[in-house]
C-alpha atoms as a PDB file:
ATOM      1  CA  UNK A   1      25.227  -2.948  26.563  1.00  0.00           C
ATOM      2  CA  UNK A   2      23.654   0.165  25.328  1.00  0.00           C
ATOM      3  CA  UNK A   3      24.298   3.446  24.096  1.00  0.00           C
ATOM      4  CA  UNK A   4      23.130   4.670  27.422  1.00  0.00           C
ATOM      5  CA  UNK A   5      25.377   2.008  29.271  1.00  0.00           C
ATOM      6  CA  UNK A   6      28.247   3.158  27.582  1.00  0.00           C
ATOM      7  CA  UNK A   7      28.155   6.893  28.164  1.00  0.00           C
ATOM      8  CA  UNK A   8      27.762   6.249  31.478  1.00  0.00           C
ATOM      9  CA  UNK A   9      30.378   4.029  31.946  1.00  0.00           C
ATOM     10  CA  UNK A  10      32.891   6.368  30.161  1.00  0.00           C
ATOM     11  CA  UNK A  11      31.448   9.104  32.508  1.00  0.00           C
ATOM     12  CA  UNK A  12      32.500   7.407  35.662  1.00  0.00           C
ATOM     13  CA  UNK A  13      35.869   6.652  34.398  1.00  0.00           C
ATOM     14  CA  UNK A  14      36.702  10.037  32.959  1.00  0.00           C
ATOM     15  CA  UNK A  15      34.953  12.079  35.212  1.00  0.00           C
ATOM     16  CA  UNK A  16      33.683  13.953  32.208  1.00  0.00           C
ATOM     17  CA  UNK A  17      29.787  15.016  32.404  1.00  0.00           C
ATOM     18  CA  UNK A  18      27.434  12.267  30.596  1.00  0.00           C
ATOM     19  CA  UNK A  19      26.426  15.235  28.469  1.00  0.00           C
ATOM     20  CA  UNK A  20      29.434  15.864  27.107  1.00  0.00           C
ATOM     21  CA  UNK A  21      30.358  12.272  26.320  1.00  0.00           C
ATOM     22  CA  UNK A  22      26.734  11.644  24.435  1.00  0.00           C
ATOM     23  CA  UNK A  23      27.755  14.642  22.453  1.00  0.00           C
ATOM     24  CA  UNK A  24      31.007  12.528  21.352  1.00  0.00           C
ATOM     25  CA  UNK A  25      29.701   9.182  21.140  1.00  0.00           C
ATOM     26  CA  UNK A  26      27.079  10.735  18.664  1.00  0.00           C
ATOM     27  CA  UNK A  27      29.127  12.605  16.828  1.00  0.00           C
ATOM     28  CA  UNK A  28      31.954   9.472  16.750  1.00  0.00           C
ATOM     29  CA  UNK A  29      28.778   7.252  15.589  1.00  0.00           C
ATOM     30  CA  UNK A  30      27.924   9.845  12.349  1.00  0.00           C
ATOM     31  CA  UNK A  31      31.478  10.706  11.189  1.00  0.00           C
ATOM     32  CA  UNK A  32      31.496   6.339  10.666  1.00  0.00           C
ATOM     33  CA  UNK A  33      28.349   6.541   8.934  1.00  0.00           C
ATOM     34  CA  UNK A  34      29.513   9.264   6.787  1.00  0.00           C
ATOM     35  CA  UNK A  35      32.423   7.892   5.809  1.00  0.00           C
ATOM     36  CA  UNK A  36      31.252   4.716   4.905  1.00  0.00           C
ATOM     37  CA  UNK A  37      28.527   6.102   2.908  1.00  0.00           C
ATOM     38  CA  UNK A  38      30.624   7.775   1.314  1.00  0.00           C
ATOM     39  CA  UNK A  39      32.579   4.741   0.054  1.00  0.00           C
ATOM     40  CA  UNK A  40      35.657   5.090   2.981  1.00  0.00           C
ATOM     41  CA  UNK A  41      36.261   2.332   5.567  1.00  0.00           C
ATOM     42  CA  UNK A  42      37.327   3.617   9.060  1.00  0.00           C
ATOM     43  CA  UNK A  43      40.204   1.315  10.485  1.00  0.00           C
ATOM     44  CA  UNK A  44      40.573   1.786  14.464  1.00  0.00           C
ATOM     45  CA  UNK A  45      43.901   0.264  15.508  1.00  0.00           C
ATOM     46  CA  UNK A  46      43.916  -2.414  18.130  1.00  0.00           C
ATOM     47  CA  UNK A  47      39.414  -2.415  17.700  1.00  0.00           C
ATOM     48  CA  UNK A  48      38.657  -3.362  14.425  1.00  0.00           C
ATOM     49  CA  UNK A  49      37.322  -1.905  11.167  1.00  0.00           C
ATOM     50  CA  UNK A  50      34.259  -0.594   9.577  1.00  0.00           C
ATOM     51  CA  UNK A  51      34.347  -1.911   6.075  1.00  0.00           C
ATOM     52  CA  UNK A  52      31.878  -1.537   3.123  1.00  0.00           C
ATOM     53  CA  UNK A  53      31.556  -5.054   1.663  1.00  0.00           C
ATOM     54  CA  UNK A  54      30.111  -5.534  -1.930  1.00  0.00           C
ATOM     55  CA  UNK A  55      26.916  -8.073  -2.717  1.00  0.00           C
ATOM     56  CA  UNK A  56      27.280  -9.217  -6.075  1.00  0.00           C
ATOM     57  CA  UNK A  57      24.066  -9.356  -7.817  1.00  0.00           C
ATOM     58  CA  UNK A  58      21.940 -12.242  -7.580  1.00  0.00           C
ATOM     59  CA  UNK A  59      18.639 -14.099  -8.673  1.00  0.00           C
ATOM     60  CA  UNK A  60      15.957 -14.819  -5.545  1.00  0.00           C
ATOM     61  CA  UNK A  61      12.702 -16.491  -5.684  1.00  0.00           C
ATOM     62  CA  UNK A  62       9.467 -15.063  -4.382  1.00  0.00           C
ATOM     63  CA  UNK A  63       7.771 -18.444  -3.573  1.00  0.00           C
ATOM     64  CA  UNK A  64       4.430 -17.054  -2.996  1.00  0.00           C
ATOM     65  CA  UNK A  65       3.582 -15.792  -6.362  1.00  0.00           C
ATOM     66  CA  UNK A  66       6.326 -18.356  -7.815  1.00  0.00           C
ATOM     67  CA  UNK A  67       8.578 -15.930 -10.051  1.00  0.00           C
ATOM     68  CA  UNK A  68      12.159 -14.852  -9.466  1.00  0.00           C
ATOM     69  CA  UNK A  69      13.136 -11.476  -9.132  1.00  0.00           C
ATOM     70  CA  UNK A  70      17.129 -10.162  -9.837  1.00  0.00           C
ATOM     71  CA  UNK A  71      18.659  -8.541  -6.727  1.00  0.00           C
ATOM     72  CA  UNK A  72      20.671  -5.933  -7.909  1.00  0.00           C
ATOM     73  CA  UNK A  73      24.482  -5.316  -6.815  1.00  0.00           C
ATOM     74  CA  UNK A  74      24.652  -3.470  -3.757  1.00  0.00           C
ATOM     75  CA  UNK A  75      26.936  -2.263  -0.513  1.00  0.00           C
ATOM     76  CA  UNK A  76      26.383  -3.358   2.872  1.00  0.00           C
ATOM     77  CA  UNK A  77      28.218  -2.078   6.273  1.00  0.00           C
ATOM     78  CA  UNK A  78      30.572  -4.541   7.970  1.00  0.00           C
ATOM     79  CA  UNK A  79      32.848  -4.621  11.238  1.00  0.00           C
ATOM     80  CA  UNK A  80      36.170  -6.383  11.271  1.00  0.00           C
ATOM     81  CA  UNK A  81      37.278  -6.941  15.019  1.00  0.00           C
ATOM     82  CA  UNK A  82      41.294  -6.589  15.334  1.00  0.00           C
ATOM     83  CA  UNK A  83      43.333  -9.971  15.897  1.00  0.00           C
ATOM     84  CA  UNK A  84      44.080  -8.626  19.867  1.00  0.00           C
ATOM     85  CA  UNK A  85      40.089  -7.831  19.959  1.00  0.00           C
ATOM     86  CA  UNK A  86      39.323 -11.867  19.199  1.00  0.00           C
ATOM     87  CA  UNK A  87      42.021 -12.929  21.215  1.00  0.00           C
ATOM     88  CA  UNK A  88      40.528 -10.867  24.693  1.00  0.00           C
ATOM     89  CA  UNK A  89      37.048 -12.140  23.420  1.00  0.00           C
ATOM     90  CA  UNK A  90      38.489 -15.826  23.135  1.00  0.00           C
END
């Protein structure tokens, strides 16, 4: 499903123009991203979470000119689906 699908399909069940709604999914899609890159998860109760996870630094290998290179400590994005979110998808 896409962004498109979605808007639509929120359209036809709220009756609400598809203008309107990709105005809100948007804006619903950057207030996440700006809270998480500003350091704050968003929890959603009953969906699931958006969580920044910590990668500890680490040492990697670049086979094709044979040295290893140090990965530095950084923050990645993550969801968390709710326990009645994996039950429905079980």
């Amino acid at each position: 499903m896409t962004k498109a699908d979605i808007v639509s399909e929120i359209a036809k069940k709220t009756g609400v123009e598809k203008v309107q709604i990709q105005t809100i999914v948007e804006t619903f899609m950057e207030e996440v991203k700006g809270s998480l890159s500003n350091g704050e998860n968003v929890y959603l109760r009953g969906f699931g979470s958006f969580i920044i996870k910590k990668r500890a630094q680490k040492v990697a290998r670049n086979i094709s000119k044979n040295t290893t290179i140090t990965i530095p400590e950084h923050n990645i994005p993550a969801f968390k689906p709710a326990k009645t979110f994996l039950a429905k998808v079980k």
